[in-house]
C-alpha atoms as a PDB file:
ATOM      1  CA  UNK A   1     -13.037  -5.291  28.155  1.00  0.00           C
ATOM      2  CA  UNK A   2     -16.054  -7.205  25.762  1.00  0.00           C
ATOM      3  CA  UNK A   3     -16.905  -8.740  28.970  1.00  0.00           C
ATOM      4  CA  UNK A   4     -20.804  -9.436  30.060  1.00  0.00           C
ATOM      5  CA  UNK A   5     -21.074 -10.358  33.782  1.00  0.00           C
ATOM      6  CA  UNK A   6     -24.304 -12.110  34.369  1.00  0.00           C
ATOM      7  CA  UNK A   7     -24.773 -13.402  38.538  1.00  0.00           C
ATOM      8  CA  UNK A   8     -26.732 -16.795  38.667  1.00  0.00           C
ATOM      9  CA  UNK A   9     -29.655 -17.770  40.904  1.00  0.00           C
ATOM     10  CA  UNK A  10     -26.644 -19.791  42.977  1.00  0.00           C
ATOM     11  CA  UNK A  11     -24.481 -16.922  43.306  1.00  0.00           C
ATOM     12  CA  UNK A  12     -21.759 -18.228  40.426  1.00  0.00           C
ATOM     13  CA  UNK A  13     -20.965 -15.445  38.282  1.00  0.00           C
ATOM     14  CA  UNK A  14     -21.304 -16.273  34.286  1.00  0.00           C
ATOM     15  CA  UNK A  15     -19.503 -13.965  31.490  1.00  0.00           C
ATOM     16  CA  UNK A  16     -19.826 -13.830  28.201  1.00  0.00           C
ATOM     17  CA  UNK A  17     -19.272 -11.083  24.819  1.00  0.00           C
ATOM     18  CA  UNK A  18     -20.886  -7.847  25.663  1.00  0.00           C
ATOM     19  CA  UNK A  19     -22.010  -5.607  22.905  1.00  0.00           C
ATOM     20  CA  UNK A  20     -23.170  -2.204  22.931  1.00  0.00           C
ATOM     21  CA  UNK A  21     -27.077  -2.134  21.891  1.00  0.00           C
ATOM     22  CA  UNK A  22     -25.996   0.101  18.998  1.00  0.00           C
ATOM     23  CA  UNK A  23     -23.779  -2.539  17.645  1.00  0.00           C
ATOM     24  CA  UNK A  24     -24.158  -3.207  13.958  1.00  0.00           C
ATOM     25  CA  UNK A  25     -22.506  -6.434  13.113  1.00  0.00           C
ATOM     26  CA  UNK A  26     -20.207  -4.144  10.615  1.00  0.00           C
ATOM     27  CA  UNK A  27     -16.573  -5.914  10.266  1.00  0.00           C
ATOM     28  CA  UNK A  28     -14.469  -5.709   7.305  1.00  0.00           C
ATOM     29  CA  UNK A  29     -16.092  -6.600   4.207  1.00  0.00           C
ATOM     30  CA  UNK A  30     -14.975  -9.725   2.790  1.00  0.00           C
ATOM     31  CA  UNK A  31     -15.279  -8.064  -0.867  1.00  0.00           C
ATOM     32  CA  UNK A  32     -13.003  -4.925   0.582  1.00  0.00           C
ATOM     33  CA  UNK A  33      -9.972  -3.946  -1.224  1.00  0.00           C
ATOM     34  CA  UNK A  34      -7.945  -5.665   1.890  1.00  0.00           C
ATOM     35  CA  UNK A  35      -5.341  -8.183   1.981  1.00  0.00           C
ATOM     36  CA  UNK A  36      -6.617 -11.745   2.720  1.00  0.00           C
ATOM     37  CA  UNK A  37      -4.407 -11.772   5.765  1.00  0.00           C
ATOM     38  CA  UNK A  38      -6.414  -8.890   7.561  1.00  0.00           C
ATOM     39  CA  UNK A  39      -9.823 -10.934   6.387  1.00  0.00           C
ATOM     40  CA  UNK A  40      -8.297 -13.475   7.920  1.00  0.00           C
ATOM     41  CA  UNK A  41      -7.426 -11.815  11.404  1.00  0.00           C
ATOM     42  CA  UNK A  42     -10.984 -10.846  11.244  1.00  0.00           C
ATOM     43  CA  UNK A  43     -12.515 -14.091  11.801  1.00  0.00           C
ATOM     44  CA  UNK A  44      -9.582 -15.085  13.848  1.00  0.00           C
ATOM     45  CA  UNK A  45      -9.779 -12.848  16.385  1.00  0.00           C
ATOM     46  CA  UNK A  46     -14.142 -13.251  16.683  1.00  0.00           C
ATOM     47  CA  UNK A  47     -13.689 -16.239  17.078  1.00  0.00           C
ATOM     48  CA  UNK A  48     -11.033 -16.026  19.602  1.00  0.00           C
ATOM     49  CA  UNK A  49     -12.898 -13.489  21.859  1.00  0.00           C
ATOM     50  CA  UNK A  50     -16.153 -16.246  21.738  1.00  0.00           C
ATOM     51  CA  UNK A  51     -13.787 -18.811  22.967  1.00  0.00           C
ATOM     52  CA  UNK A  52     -11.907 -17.068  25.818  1.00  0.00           C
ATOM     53  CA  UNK A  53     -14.491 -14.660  26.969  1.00  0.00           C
ATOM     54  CA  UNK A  54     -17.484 -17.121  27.305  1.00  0.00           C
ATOM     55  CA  UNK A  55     -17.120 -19.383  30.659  1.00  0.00           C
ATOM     56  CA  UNK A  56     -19.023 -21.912  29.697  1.00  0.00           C
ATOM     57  CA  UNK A  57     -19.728 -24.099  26.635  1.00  0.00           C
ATOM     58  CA  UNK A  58     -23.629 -22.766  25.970  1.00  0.00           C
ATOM     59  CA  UNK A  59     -22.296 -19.127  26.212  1.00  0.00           C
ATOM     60  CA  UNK A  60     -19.819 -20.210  23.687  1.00  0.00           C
ATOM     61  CA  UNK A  61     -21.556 -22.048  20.963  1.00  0.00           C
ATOM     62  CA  UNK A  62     -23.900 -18.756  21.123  1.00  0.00           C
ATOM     63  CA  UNK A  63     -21.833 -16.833  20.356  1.00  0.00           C
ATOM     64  CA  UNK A  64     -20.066 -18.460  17.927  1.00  0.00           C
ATOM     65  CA  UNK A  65     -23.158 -18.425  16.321  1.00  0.00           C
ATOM     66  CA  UNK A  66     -24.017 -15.094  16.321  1.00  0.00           C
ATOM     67  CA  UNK A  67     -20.229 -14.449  15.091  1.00  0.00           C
ATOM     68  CA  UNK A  68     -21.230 -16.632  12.186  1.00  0.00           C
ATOM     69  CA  UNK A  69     -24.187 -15.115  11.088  1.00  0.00           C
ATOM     70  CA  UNK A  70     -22.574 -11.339  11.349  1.00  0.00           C
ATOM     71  CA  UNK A  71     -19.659 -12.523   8.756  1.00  0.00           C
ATOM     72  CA  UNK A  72     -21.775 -14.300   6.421  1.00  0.00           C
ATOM     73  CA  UNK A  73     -23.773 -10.884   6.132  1.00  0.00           C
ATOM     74  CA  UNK A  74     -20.482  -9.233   5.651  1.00  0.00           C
ATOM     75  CA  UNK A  75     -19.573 -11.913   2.580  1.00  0.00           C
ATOM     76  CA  UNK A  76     -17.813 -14.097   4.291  1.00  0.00           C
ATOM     77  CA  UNK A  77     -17.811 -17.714   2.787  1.00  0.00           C
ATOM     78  CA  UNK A  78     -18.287 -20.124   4.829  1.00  0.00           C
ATOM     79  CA  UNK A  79     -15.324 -22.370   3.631  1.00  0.00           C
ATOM     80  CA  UNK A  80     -13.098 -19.278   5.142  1.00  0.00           C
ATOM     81  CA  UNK A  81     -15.039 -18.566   8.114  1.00  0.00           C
ATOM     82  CA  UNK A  82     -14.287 -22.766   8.915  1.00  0.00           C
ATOM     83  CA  UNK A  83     -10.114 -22.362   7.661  1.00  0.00           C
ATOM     84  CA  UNK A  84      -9.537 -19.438   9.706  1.00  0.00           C
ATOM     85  CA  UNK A  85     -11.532 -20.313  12.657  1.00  0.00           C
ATOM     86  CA  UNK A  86      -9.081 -22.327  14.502  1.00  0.00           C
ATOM     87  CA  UNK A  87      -7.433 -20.290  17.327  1.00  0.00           C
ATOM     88  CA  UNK A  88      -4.380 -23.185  17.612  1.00  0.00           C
ATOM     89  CA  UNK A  89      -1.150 -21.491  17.236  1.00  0.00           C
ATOM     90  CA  UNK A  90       0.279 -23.261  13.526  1.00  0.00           C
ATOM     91  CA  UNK A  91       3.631 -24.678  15.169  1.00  0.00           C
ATOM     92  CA  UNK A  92       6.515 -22.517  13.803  1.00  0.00           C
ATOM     93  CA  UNK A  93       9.270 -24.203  11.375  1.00  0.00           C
ATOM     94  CA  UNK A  94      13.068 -23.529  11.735  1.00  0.00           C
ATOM     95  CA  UNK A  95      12.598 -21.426   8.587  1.00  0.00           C
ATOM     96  CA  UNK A  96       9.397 -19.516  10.093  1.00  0.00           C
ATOM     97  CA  UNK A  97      11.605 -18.311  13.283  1.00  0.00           C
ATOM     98  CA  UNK A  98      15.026 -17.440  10.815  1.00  0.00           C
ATOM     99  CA  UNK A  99      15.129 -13.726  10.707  1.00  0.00           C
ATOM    100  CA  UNK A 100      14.977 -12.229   7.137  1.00  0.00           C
ATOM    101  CA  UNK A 101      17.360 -10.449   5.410  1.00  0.00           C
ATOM    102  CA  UNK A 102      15.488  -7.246   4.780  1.00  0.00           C
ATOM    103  CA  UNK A 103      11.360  -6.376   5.298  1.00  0.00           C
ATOM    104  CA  UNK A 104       9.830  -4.399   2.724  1.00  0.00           C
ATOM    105  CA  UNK A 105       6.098  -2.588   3.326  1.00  0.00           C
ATOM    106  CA  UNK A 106       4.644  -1.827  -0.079  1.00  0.00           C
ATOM    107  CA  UNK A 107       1.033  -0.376  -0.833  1.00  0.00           C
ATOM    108  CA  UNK A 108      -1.721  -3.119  -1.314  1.00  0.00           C
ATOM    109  CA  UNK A 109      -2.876  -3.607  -4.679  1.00  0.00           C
ATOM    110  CA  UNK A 110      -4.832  -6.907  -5.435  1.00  0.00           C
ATOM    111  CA  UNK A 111      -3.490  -9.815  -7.479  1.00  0.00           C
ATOM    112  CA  UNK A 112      -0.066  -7.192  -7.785  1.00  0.00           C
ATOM    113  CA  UNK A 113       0.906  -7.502  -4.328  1.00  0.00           C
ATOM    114  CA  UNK A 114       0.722 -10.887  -3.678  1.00  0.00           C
ATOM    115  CA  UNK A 115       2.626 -11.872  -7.210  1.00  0.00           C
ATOM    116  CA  UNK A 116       5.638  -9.421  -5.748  1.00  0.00           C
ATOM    117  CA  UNK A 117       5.840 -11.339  -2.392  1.00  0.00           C
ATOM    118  CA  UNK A 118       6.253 -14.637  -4.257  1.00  0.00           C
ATOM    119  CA  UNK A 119       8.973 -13.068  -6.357  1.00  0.00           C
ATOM    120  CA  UNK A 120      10.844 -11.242  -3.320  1.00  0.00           C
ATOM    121  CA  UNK A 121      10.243 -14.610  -0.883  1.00  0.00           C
ATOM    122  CA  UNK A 122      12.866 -16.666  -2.327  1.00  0.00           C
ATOM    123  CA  UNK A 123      15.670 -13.743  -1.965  1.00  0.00           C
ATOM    124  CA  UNK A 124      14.410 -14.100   1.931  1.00  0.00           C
ATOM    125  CA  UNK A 125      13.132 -10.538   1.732  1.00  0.00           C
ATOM    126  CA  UNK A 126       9.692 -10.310   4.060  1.00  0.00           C
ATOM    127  CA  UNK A 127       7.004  -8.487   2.421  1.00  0.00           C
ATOM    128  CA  UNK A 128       4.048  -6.615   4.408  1.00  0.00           C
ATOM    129  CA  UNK A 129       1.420  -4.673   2.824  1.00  0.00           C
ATOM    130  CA  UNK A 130      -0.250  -1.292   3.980  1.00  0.00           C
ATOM    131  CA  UNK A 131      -3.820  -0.245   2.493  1.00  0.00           C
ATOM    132  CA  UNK A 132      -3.409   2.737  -0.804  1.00  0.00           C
ATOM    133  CA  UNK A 133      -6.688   4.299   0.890  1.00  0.00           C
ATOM    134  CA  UNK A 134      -7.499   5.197   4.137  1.00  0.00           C
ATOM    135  CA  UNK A 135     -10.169   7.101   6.011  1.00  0.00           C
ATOM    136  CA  UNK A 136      -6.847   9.157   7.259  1.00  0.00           C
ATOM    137  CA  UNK A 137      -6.421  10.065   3.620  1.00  0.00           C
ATOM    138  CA  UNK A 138     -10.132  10.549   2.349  1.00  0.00           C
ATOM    139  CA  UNK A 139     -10.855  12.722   5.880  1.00  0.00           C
ATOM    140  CA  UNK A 140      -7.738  14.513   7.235  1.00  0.00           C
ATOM    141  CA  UNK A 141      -6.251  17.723   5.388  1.00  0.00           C
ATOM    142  CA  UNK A 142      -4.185  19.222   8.325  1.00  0.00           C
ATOM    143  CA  UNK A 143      -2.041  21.610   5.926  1.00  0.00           C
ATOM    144  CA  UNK A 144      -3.143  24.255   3.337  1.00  0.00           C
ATOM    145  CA  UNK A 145      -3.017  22.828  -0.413  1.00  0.00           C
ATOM    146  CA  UNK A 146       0.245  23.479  -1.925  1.00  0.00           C
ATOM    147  CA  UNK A 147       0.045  24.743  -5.504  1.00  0.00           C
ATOM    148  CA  UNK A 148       2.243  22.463  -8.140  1.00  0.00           C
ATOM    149  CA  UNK A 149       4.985  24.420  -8.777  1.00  0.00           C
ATOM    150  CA  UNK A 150       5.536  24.475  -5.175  1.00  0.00           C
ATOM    151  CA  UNK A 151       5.769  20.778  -3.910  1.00  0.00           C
ATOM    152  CA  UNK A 152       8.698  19.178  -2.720  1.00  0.00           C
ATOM    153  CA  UNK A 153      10.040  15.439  -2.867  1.00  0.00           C
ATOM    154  CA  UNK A 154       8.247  14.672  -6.349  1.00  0.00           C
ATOM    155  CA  UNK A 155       8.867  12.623  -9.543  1.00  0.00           C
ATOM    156  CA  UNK A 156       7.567  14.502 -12.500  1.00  0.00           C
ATOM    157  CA  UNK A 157       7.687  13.837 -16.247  1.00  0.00           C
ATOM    158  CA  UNK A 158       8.150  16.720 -18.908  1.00  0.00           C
ATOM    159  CA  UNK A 159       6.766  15.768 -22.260  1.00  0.00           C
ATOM    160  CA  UNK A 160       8.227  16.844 -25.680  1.00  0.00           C
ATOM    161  CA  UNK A 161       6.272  18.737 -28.057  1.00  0.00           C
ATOM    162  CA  UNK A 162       7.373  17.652 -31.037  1.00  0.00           C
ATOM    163  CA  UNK A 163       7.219  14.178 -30.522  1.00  0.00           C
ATOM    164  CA  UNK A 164       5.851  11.327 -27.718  1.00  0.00           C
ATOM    165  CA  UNK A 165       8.988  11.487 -26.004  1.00  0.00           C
ATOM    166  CA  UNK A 166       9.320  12.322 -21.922  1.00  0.00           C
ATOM    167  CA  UNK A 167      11.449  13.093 -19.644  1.00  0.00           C
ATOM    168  CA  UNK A 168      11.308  11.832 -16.197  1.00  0.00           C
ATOM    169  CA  UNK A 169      13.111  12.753 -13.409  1.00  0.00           C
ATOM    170  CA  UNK A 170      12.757  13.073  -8.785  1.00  0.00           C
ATOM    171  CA  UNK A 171      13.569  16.701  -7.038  1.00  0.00           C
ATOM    172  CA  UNK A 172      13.843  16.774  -3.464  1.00  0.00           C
ATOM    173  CA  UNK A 173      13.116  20.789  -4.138  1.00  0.00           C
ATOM    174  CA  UNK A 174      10.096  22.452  -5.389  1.00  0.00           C
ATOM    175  CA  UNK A 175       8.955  21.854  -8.534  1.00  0.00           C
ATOM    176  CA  UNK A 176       8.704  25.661  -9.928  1.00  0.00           C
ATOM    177  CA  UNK A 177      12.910  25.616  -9.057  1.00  0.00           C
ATOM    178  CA  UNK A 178      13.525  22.676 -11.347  1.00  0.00           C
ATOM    179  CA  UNK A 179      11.552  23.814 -13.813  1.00  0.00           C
ATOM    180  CA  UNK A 180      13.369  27.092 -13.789  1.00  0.00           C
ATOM    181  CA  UNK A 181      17.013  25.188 -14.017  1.00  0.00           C
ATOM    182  CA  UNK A 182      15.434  22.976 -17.441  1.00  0.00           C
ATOM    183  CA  UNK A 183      14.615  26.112 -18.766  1.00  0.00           C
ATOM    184  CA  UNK A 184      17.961  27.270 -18.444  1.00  0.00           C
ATOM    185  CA  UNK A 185      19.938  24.585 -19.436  1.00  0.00           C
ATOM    186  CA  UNK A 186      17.603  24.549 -22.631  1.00  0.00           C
ATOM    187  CA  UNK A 187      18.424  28.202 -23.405  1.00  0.00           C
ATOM    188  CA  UNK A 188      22.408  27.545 -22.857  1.00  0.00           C
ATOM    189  CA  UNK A 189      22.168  24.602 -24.670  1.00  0.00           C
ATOM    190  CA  UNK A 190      24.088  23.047 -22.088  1.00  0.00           C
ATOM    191  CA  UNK A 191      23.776  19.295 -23.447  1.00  0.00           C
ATOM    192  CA  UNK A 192      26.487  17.847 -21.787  1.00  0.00           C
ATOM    193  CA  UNK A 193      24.689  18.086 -18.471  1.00  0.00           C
ATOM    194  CA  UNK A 194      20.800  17.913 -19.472  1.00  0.00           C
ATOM    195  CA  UNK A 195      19.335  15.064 -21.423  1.00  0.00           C
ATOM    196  CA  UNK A 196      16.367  17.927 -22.450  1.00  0.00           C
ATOM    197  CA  UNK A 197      18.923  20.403 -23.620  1.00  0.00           C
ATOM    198  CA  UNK A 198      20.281  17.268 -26.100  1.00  0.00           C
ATOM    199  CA  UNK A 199      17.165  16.500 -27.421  1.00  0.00           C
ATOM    200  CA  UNK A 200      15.651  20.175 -28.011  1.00  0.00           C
ATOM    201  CA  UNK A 201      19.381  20.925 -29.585  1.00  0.00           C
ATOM    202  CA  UNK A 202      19.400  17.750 -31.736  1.00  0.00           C
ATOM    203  CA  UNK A 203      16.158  17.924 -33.181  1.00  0.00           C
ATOM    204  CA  UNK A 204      14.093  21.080 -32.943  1.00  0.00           C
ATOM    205  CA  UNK A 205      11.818  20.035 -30.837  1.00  0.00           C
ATOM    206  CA  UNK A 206      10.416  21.978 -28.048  1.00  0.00           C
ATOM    207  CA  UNK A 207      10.181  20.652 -24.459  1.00  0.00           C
ATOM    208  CA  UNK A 208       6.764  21.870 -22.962  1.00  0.00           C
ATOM    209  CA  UNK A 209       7.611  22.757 -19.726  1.00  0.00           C
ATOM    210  CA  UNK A 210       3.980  24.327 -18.951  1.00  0.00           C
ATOM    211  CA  UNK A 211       2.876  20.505 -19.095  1.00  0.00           C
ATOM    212  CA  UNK A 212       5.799  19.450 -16.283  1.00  0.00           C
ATOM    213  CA  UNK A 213       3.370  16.140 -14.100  1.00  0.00           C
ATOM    214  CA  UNK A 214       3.865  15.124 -11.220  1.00  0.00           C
ATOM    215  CA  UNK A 215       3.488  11.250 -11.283  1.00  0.00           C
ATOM    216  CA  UNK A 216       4.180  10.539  -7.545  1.00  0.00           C
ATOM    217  CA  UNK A 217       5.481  12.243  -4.437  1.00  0.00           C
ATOM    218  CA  UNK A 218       7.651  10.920  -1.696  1.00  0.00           C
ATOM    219  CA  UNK A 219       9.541  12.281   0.889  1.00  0.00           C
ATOM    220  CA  UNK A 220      12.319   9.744   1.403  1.00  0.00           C
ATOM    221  CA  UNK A 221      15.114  10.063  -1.431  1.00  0.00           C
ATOM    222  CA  UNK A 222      15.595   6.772  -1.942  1.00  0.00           C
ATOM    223  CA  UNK A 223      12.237   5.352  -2.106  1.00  0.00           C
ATOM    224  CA  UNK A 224      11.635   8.284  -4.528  1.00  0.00           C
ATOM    225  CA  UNK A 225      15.188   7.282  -6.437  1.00  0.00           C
ATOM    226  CA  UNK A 226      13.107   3.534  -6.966  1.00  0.00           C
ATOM    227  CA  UNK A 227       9.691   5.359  -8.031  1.00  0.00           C
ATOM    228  CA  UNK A 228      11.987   7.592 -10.237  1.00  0.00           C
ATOM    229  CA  UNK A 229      13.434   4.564 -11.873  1.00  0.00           C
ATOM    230  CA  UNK A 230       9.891   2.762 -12.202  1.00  0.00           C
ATOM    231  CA  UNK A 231       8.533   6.149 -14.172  1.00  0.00           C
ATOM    232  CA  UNK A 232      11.575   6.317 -16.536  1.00  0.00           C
ATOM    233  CA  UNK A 233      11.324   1.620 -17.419  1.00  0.00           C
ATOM    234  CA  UNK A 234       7.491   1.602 -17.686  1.00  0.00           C
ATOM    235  CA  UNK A 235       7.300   4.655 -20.038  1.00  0.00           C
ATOM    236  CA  UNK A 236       7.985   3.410 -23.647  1.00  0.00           C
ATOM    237  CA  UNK A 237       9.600   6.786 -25.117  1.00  0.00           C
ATOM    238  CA  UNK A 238      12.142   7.794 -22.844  1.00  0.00           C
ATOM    239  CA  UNK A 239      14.753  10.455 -22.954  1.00  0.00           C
ATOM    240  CA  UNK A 240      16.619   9.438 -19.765  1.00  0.00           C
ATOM    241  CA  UNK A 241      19.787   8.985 -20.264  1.00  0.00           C
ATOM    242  CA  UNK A 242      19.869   6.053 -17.789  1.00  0.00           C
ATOM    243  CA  UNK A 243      17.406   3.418 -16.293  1.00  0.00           C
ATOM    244  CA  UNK A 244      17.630   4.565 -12.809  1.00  0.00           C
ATOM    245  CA  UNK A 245      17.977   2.354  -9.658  1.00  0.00           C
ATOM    246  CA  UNK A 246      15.031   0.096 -10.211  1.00  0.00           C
ATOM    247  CA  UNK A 247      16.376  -3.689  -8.932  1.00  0.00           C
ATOM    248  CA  UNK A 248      15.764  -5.922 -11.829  1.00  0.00           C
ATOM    249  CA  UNK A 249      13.238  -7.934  -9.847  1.00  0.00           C
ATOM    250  CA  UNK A 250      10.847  -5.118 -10.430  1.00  0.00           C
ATOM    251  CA  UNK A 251      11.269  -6.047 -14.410  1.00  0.00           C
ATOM    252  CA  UNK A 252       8.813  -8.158 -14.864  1.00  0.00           C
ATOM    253  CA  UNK A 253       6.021  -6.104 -13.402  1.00  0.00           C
ATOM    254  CA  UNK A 254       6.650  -3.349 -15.896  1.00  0.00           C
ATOM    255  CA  UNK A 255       4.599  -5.178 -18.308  1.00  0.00           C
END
């Protein structure tokens, strides 16, 4: 695969990187909203593929070149290009090969993402990153839309009325059903069991269900449980009863 074969005038065979002749030079842009690891595995593995696939030392200085020139034009500095170049395997410390406790995959968001891995690293939790956007997301729409009231797995916040209050809460049913127990609970007054029943009984205040939002969807209960908990600490007028699940590592993010 990659591979140019090229027969000398004394019979030897010579290889080297083939391209296509509609190859553009495109890699990932170094100004992409990417982690610096996947930047790095860029260069890595070009120049990896110039070193291996070339058979002699003129193929492979070529090549490197013309890798060098194709990430400078996509903004690749060359103080980078020269860190990540080297193919040698870093030698692997007795902390390196010591499994983790726990992995954690989190969406990439820049300067964010990297400030939670420092946090989580010292409580010997491994944290990868996968990309918020994808052409997957942007290009793909295999099912029908499905109208508000009628998603499942969803956090959701119900503002007051009457005053800046909200109410957030995670279903693992559809929206319109949830909506349809608040209501219920509101008319009953049952405040015992519903924190909106409490307030709309306590102070007059209407709870605008027509204005229900649905701040994040997840299928998973727990991870939705977390992004509940995250809603109900970042919002500055809440009328959750409790905090939620949130691990009080997360804390200093909410600011």
């Amino acid at each position: 695969m990659d591979v140019c074969l090229q027969r000398d005038d004394n019979g030897s065979l010579t290889t080297s990187v083939f391209r296509k002749a509609t190859h553009t030079n495109q890699y990932l842009s170094f100004d992409s909203h990417h982690p610096v690891a996947n930047k790095a595995a860029v260069v890595r593995t070009l120049m990896h593929r110039a070193s291996t696939l070339s058979s002699n030392s003129v193929e492979r200085v070529a090549e490197e070149k013309k890798v060098l020139e194709a990430l400078r034009d996509n903004g690749y500095p060359s103080g980078f290009i020269h860190r990540y170049s080297d193919n040698r395997t870093p030698r692997r410390t007795e902390d390196d090969q010591r499994l983790p406790r726990t992995s954690l995959t989190l969406l990439y968001i820049g300067g964010l993402s990297e400030a939670v891995r420092r946090v989580l690293r010292p409580l010997d939790i491994k944290v990868a990153f996968r990309p918020l956007h994808t052409l997957r997301h942007q290009l793909v729409r295999p099912k029908e839309y499905v109208l508000r009231d009628q998603r499942t797995g969803v956090v959701y916040q119900i503002p007051c009325s009457g005053c800046p209050k909200v109410y957030t809460v995670q279903s693992g049913r559809t929206l319109k059903h949830r909506l349809s127990e608040h209501r219920r609970a509101i008319q009953n007054g049952d405040v015992a069991a519903s924190a909106l029943a409490e307030h709309t009984w306590s102070t007059g205040h209407r709870m605008d269900l027509s204005k229900a939002e649905v701040v994040d969807a997840q299928p998973f209960v727990t991870t939705r449980c977390l992004l509940e908990s995250w809603h109900i600490q970042r919002h500055p007028h809440t009328l959750n009863r409790e905090k939620g699940t949130l691990p009080r590592e997360y804390t200093a993010l909410l600011d």
